[in-house]
C-alpha atoms as a PDB file:
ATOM      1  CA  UNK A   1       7.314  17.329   6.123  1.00  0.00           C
ATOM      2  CA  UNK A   2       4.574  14.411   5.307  1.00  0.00           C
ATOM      3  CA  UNK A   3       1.381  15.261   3.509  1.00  0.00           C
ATOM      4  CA  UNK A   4      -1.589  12.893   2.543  1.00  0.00           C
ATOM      5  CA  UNK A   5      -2.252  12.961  -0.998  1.00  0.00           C
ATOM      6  CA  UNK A   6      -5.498  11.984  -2.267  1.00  0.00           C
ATOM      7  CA  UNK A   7      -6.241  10.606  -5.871  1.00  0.00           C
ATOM      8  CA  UNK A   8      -9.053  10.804  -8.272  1.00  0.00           C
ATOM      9  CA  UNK A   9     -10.188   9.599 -11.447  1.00  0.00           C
ATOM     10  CA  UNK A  10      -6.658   8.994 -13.946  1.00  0.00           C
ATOM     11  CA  UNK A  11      -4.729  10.524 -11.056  1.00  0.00           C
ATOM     12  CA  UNK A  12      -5.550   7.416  -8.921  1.00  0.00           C
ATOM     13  CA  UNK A  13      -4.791   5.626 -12.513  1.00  0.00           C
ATOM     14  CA  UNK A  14      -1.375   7.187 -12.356  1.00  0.00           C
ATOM     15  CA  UNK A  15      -0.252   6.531  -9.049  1.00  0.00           C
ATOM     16  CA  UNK A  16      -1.932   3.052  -8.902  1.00  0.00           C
ATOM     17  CA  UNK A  17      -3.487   3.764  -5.585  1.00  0.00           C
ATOM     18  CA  UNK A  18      -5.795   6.311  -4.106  1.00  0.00           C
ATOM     19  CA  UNK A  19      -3.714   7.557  -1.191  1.00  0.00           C
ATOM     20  CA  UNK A  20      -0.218   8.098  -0.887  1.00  0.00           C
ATOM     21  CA  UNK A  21       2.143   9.767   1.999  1.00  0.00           C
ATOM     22  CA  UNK A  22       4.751  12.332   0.390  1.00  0.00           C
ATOM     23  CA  UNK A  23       7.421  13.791   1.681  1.00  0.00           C
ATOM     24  CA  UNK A  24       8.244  17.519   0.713  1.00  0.00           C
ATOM     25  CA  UNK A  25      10.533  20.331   2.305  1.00  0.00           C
ATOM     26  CA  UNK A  26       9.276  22.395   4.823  1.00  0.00           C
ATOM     27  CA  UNK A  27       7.373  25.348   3.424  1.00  0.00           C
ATOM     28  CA  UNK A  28       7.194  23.921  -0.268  1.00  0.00           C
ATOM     29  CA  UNK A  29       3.811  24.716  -2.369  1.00  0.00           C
ATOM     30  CA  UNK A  30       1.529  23.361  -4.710  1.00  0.00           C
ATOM     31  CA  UNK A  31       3.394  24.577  -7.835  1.00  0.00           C
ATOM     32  CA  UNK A  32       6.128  22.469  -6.584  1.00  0.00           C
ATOM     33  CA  UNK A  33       3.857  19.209  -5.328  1.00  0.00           C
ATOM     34  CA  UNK A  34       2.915  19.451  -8.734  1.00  0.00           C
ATOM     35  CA  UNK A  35       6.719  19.506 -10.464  1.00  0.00           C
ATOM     36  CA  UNK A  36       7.669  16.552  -7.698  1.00  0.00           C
ATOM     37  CA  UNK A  37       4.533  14.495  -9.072  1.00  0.00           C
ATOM     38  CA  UNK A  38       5.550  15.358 -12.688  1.00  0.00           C
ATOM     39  CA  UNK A  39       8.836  14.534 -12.126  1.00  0.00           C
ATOM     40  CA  UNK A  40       8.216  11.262 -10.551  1.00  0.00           C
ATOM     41  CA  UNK A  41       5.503  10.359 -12.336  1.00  0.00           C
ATOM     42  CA  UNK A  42       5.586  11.235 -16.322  1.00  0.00           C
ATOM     43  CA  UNK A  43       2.230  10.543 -16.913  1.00  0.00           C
ATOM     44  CA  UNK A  44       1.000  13.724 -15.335  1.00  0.00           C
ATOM     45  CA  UNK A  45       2.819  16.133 -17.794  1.00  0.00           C
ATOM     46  CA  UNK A  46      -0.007  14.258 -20.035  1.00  0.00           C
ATOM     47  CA  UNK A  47      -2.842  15.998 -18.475  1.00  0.00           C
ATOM     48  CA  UNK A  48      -4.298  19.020 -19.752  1.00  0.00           C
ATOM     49  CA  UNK A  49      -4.808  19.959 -16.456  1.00  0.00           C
ATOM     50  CA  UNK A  50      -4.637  19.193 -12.181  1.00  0.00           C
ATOM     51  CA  UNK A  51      -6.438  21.131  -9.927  1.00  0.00           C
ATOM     52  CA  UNK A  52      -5.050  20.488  -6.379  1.00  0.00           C
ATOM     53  CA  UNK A  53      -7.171  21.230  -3.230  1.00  0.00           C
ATOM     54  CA  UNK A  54      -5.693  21.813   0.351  1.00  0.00           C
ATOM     55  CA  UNK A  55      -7.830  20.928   2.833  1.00  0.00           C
ATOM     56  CA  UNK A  56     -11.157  20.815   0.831  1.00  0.00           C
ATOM     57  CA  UNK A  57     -10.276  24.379  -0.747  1.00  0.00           C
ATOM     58  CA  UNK A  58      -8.938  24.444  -3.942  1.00  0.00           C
ATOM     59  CA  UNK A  59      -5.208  25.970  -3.975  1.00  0.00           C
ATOM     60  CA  UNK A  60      -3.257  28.048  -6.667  1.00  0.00           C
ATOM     61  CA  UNK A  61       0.487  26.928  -7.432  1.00  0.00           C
ATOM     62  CA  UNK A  62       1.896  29.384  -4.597  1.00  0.00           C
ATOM     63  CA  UNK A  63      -0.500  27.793  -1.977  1.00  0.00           C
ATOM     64  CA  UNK A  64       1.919  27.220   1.115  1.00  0.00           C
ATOM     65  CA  UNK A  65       1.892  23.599   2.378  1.00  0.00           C
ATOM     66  CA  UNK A  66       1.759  22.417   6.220  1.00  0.00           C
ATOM     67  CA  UNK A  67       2.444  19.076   7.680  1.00  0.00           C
ATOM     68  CA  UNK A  68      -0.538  16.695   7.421  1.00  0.00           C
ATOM     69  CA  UNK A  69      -2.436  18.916   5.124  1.00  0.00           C
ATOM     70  CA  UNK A  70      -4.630  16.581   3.172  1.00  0.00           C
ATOM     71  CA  UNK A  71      -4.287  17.120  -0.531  1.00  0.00           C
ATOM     72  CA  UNK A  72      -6.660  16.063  -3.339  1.00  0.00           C
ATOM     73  CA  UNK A  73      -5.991  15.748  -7.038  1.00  0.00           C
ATOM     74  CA  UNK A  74      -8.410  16.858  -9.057  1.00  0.00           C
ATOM     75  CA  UNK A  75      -7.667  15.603 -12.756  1.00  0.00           C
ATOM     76  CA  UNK A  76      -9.720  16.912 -15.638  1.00  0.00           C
ATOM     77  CA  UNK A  77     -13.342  15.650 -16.491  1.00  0.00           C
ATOM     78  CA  UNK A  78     -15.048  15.254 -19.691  1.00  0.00           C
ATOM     79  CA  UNK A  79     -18.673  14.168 -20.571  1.00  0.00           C
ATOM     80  CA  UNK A  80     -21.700  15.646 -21.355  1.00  0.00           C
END
């Protein structure tokens, strides 16, 4: 299945672009969006942490995803 992924802050840094198309099995989840993005992309085992949000809700790691859900990564901020 295809889902829209989203990119923010040193997410977008990562990936070098602030949308991308990814293809996952049928039925997979956000714990393992997260381990395909980790795996392809090393710099996100850097992060402290990722929140991912489904559809404009944020999503815990067993979050079930659909075709064309639109996914946003949320990397961590700092500032004061």
């Amino acid at each position: 299945m295809k889902v829209k992924i989203l990119a923010f802050g040193i997410s977008k840094d990562i990936l070098g672009t602030s949308a991308i198309n990814l293809e996952l099995d049928q039925h997979a989840t956000v714990g393992q969006l997260k381990a395909k993005l980790c795996a392809e992309h090393k710099e996100f085992q850097k992060l402290s942490s990722l929140m991912i949000a489904v559809n404009s809700e944020y999503a815990s790691t067993d979050t079930i995803l659909n075709e064309n859900d639109e996914i946003a990564l949320i990397p961590p901020v700092s500032g004061g």
